[in-house]
N, C-alpha and C. Protein backbone atom coordinates (compact mmCIF):
# COMPACT_ATOMS: atom_id res chain seq x y z
N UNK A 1 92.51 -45.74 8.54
CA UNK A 1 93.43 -46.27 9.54
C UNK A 1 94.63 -45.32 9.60
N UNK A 2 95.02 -44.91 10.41
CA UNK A 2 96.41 -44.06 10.97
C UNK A 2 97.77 -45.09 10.18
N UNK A 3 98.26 -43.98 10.01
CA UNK A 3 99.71 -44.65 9.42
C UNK A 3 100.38 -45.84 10.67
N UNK A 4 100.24 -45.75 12.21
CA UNK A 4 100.70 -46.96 12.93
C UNK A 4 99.79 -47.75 13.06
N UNK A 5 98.69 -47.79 12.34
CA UNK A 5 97.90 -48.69 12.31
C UNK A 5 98.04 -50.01 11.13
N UNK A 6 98.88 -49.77 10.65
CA UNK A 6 99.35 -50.17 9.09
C UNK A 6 100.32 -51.49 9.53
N UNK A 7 100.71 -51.27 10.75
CA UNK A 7 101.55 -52.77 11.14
C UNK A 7 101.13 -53.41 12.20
N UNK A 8 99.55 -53.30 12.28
CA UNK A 8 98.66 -53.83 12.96
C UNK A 8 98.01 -55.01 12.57
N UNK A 9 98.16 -56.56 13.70
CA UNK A 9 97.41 -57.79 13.02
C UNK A 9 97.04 -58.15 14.27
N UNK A 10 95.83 -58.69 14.11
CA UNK A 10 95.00 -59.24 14.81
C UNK A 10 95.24 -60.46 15.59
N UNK A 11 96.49 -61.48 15.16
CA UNK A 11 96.89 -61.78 15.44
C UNK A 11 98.14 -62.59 15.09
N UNK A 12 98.80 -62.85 15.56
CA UNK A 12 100.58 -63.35 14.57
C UNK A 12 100.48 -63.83 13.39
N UNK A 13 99.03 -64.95 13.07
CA UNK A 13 99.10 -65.41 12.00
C UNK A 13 98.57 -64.94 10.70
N UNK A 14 98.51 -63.76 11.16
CA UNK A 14 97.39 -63.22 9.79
C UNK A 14 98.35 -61.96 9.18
N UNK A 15 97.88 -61.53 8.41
CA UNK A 15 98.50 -60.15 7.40
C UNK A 15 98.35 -59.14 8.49
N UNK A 16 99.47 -58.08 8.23
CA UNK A 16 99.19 -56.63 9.02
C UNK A 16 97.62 -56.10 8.10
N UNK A 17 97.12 -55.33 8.59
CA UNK A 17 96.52 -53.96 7.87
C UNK A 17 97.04 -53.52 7.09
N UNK A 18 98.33 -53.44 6.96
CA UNK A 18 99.26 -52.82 5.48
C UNK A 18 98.84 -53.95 3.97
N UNK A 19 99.85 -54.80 5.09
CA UNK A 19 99.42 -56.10 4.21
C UNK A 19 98.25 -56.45 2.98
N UNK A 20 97.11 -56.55 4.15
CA UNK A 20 95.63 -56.60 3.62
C UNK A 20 96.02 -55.45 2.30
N UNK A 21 95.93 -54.06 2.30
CA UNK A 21 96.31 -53.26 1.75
C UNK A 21 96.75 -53.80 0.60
N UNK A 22 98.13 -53.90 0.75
CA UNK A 22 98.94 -54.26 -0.36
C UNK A 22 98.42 -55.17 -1.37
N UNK A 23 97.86 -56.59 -0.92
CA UNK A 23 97.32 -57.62 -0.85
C UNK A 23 95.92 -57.22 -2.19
N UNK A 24 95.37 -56.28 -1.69
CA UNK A 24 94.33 -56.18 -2.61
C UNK A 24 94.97 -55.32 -3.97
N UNK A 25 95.31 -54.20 -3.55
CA UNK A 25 96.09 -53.73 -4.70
C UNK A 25 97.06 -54.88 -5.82
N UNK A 26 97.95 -55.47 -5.10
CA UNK A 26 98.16 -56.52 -6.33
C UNK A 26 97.22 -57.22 -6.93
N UNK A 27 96.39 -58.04 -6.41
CA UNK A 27 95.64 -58.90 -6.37
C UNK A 27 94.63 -58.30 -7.97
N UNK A 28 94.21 -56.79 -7.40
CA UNK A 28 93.29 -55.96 -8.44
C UNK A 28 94.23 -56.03 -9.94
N UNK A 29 95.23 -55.59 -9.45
CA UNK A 29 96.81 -55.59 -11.11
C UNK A 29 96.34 -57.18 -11.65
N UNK A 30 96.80 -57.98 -11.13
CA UNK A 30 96.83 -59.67 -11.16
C UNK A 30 94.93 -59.99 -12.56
N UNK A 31 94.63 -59.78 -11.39
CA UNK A 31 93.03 -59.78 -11.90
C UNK A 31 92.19 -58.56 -13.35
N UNK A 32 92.65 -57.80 -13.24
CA UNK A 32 92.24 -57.01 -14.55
C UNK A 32 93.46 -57.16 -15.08
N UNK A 33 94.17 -57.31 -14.85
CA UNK A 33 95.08 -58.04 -16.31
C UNK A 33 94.70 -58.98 -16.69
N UNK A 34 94.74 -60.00 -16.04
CA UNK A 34 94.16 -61.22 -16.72
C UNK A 34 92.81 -60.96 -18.01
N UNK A 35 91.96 -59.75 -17.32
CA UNK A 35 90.58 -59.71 -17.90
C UNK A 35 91.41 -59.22 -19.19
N UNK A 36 92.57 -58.06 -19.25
CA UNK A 36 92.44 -57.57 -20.19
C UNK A 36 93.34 -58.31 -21.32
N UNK A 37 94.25 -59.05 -20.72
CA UNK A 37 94.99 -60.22 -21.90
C UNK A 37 96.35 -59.48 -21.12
N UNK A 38 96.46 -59.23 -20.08
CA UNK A 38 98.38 -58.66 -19.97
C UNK A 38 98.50 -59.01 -18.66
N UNK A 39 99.60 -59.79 -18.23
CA UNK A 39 100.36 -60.38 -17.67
C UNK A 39 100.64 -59.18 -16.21
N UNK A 40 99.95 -58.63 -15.66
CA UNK A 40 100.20 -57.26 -14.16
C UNK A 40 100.44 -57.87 -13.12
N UNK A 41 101.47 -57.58 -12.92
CA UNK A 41 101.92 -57.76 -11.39
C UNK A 41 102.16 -56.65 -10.77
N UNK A 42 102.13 -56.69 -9.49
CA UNK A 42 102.45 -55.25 -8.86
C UNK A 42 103.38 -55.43 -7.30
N UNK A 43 103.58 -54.53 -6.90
CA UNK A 43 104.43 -54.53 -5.85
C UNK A 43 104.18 -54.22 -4.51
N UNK A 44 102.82 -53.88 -4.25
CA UNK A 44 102.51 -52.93 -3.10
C UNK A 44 102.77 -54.26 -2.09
N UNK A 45 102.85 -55.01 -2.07
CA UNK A 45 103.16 -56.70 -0.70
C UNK A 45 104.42 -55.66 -0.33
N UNK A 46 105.12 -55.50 -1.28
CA UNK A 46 106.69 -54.91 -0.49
C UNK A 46 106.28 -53.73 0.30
N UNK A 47 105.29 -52.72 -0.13
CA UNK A 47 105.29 -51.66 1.10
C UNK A 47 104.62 -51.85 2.26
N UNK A 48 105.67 -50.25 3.47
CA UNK A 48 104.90 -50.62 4.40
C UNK A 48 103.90 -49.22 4.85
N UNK A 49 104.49 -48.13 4.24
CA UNK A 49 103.90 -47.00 4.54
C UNK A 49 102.42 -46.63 4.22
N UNK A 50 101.78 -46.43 5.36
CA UNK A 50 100.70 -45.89 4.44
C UNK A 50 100.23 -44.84 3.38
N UNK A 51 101.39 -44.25 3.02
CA UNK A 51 101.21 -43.10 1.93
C UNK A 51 101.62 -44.02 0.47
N UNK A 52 102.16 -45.11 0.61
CA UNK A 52 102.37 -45.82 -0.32
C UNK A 52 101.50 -47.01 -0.88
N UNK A 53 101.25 -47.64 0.45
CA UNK A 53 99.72 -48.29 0.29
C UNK A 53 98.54 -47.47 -0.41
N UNK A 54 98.57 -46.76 -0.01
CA UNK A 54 97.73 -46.22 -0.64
C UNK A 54 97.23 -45.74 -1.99
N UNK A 55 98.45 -45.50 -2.36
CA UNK A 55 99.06 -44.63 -3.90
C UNK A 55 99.05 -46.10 -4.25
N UNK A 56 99.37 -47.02 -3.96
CA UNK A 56 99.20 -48.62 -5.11
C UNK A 56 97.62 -48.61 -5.08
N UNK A 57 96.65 -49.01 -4.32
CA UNK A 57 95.40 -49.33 -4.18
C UNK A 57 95.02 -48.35 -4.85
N UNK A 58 94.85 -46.73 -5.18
CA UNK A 58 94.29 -46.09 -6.03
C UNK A 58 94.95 -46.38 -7.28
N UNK A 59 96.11 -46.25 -7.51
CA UNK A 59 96.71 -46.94 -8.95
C UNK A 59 95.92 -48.18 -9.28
N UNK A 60 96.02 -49.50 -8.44
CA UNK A 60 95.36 -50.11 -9.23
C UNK A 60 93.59 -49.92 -9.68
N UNK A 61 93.39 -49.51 -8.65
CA UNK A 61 91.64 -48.82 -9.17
C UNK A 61 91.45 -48.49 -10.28
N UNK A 62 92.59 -47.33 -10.84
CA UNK A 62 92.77 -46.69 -11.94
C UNK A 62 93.08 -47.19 -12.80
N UNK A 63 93.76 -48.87 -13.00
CA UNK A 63 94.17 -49.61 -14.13
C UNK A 63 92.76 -50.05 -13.94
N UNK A 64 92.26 -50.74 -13.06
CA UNK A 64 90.64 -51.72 -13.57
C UNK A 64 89.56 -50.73 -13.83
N UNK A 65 89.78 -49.81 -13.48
CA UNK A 65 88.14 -48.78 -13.80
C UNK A 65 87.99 -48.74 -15.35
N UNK A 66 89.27 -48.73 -16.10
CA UNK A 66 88.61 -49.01 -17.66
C UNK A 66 88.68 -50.07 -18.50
N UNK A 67 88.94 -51.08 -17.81
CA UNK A 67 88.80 -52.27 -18.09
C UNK A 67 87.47 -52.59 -17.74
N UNK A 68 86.84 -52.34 -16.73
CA UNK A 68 85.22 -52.70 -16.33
C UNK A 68 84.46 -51.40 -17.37
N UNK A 69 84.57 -50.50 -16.85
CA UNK A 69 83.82 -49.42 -18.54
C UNK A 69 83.76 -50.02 -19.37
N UNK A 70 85.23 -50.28 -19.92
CA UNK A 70 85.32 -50.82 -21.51
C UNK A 70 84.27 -52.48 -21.97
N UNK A 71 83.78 -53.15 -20.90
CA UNK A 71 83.90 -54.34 -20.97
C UNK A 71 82.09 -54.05 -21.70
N UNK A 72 81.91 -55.22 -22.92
CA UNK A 72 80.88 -55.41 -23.32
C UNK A 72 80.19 -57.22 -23.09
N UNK A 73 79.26 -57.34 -23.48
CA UNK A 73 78.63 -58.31 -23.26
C UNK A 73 79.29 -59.76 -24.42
N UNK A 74 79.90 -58.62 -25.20
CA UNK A 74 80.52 -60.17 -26.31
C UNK A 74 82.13 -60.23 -25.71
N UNK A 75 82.57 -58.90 -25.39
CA UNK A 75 84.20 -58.71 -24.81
C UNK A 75 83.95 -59.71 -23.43
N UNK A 76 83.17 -59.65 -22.82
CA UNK A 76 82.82 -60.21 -21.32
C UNK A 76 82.80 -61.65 -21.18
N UNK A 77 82.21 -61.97 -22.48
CA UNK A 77 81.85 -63.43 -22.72
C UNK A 77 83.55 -64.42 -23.43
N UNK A 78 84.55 -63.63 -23.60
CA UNK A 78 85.48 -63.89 -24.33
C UNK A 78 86.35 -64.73 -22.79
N UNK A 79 86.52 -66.50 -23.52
CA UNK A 79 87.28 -66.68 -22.54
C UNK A 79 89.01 -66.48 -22.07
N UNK A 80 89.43 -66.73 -20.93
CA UNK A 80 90.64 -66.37 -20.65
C UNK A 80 91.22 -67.35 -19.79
N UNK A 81 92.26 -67.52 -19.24
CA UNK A 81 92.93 -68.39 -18.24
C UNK A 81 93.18 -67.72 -16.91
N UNK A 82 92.15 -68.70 -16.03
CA UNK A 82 92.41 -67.65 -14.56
C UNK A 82 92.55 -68.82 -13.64
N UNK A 83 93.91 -69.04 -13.26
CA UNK A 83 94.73 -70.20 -11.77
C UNK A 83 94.22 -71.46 -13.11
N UNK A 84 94.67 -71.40 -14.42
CA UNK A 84 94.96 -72.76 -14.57
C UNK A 84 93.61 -73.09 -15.84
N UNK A 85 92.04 -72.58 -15.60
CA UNK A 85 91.23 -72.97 -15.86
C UNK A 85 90.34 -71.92 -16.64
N UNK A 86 89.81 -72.28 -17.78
CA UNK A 86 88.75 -71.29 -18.72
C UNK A 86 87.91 -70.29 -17.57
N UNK A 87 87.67 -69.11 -17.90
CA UNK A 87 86.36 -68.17 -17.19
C UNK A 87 86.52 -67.09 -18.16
N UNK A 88 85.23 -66.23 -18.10
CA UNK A 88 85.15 -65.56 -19.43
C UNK A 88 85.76 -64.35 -18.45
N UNK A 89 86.27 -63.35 -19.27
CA UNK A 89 86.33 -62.27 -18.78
C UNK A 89 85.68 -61.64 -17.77
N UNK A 90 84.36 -61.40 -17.83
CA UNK A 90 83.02 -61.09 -16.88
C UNK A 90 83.46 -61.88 -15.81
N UNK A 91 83.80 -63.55 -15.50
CA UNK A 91 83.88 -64.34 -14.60
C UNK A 91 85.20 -63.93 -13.54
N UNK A 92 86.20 -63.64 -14.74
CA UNK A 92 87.59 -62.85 -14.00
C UNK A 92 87.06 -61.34 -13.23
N UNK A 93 86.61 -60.68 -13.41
CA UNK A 93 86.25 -59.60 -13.01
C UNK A 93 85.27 -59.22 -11.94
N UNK A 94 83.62 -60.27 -11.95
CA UNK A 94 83.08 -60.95 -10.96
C UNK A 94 83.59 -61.22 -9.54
N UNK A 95 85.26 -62.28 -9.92
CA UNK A 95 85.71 -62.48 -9.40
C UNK A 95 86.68 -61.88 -8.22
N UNK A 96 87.07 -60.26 -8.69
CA UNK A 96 88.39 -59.17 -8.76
C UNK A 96 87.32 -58.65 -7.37
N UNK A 97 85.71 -58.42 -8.10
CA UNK A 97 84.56 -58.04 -7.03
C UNK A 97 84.69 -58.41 -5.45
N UNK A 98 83.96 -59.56 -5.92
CA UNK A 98 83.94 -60.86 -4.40
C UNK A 98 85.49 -60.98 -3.72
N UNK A 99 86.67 -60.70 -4.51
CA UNK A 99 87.33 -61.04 -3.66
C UNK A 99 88.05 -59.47 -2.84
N UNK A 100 87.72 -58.86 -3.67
CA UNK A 100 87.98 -57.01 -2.73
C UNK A 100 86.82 -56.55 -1.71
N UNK A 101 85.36 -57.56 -2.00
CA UNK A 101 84.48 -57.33 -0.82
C UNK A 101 84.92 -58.22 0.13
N UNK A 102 85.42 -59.56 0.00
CA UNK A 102 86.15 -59.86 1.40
C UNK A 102 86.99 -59.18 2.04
N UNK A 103 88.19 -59.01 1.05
CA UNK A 103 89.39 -58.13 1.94
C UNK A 103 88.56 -57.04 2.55
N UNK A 104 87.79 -56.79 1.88
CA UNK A 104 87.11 -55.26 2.96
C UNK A 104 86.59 -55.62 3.69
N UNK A 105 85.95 -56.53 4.00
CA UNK A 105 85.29 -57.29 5.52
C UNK A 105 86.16 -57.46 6.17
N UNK A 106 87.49 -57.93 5.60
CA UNK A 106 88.67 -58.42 6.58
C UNK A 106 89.07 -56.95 7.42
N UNK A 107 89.34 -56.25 6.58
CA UNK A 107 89.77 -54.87 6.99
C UNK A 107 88.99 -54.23 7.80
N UNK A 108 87.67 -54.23 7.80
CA UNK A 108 86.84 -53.76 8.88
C UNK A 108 87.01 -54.17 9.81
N UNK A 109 87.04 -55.42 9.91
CA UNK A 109 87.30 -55.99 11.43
C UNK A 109 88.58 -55.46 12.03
N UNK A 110 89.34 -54.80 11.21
CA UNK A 110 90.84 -54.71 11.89
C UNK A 110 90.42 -53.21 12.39
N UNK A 111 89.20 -52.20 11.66
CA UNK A 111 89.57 -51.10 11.73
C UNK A 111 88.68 -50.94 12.83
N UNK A 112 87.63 -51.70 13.10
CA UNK A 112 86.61 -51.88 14.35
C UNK A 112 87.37 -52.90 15.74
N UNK A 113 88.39 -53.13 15.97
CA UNK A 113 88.94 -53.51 16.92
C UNK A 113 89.90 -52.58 17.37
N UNK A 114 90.38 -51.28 16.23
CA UNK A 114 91.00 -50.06 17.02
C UNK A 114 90.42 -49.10 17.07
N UNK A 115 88.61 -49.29 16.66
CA UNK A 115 87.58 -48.31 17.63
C UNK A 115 87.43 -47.62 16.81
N UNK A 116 87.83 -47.97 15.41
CA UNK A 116 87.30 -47.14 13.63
C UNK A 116 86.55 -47.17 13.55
N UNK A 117 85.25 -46.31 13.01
CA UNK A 117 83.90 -46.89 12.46
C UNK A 117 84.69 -47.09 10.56
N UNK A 118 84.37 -47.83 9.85
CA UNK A 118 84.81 -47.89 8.64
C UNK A 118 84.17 -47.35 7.73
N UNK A 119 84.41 -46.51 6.20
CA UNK A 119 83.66 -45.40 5.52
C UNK A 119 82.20 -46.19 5.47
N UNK A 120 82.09 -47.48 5.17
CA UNK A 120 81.13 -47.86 4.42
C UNK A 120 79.53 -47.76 5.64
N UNK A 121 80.34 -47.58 7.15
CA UNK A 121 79.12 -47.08 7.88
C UNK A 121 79.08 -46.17 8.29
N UNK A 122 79.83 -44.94 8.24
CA UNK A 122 79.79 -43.99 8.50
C UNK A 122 78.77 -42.94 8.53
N UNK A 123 78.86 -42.27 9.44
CA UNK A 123 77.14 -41.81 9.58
C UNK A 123 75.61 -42.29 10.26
N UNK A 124 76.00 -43.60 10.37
CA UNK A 124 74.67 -44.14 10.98
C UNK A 124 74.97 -45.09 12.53
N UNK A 125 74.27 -45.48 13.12
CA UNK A 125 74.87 -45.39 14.67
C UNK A 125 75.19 -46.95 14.72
């Protein structure tokens, strides 16, 4: 998406494209912390640039990519507190999955209504 594409919503009531952005990047901090026992919050909701969006969403990639490496089948099984209620680690992380393949559905639709094809089809007609 183009940097003026970043304060683009589909319609009043929903998140910009930045947003979405931001949105997952915390969300990823939030969620592999939890898996890993530490308390991550992050900040990218406050930006609006896309050079900054961006730099959060690969940052947080880079905090969960070794948290999912590291994770074993007895570490995985270890439970934790996620919104209140027991899930094992694996379940928190499962979870970090399903909910960054929505936002990316969400985001496609935003990037296919300004005539984007999005990476994940790229190449095929």
């Amino acid at each position: 998406m183009p940097e003026e594409g970043y304060s683009f919503r589909t319609t009043p009531a929903v998140r910009t494209y930045g947003e979405i952005i931001g949105h997952i990047a915390d969300t990823n901090l939030l969620l592999c912390g939890m898996a890993k026992g530490e308390q991550k919050t992050g900040n990218a909701g406050t930006k609006t640039s896309k050079a900054d969006l961006v730099a959060a969403l690969k940052a947080s990639f880079d905090y969960c990519d070794p948290i999912y490496n590291s994770m074993t089948d007895a570490s995985g099984a270890a439970m934790v507190k996620m919104f209140g209620r027991d899930v094992t680690k694996l379940g928190v992380l499962n979870f970090n999955i399903a909910h960054d393949n929505e936002m990316y559905g969400t985001a496609v639709a935003y990037l296919r209504i300004k005539g984007i094809v999005p990476p994940s089809s790229e190449g095929r007609p």
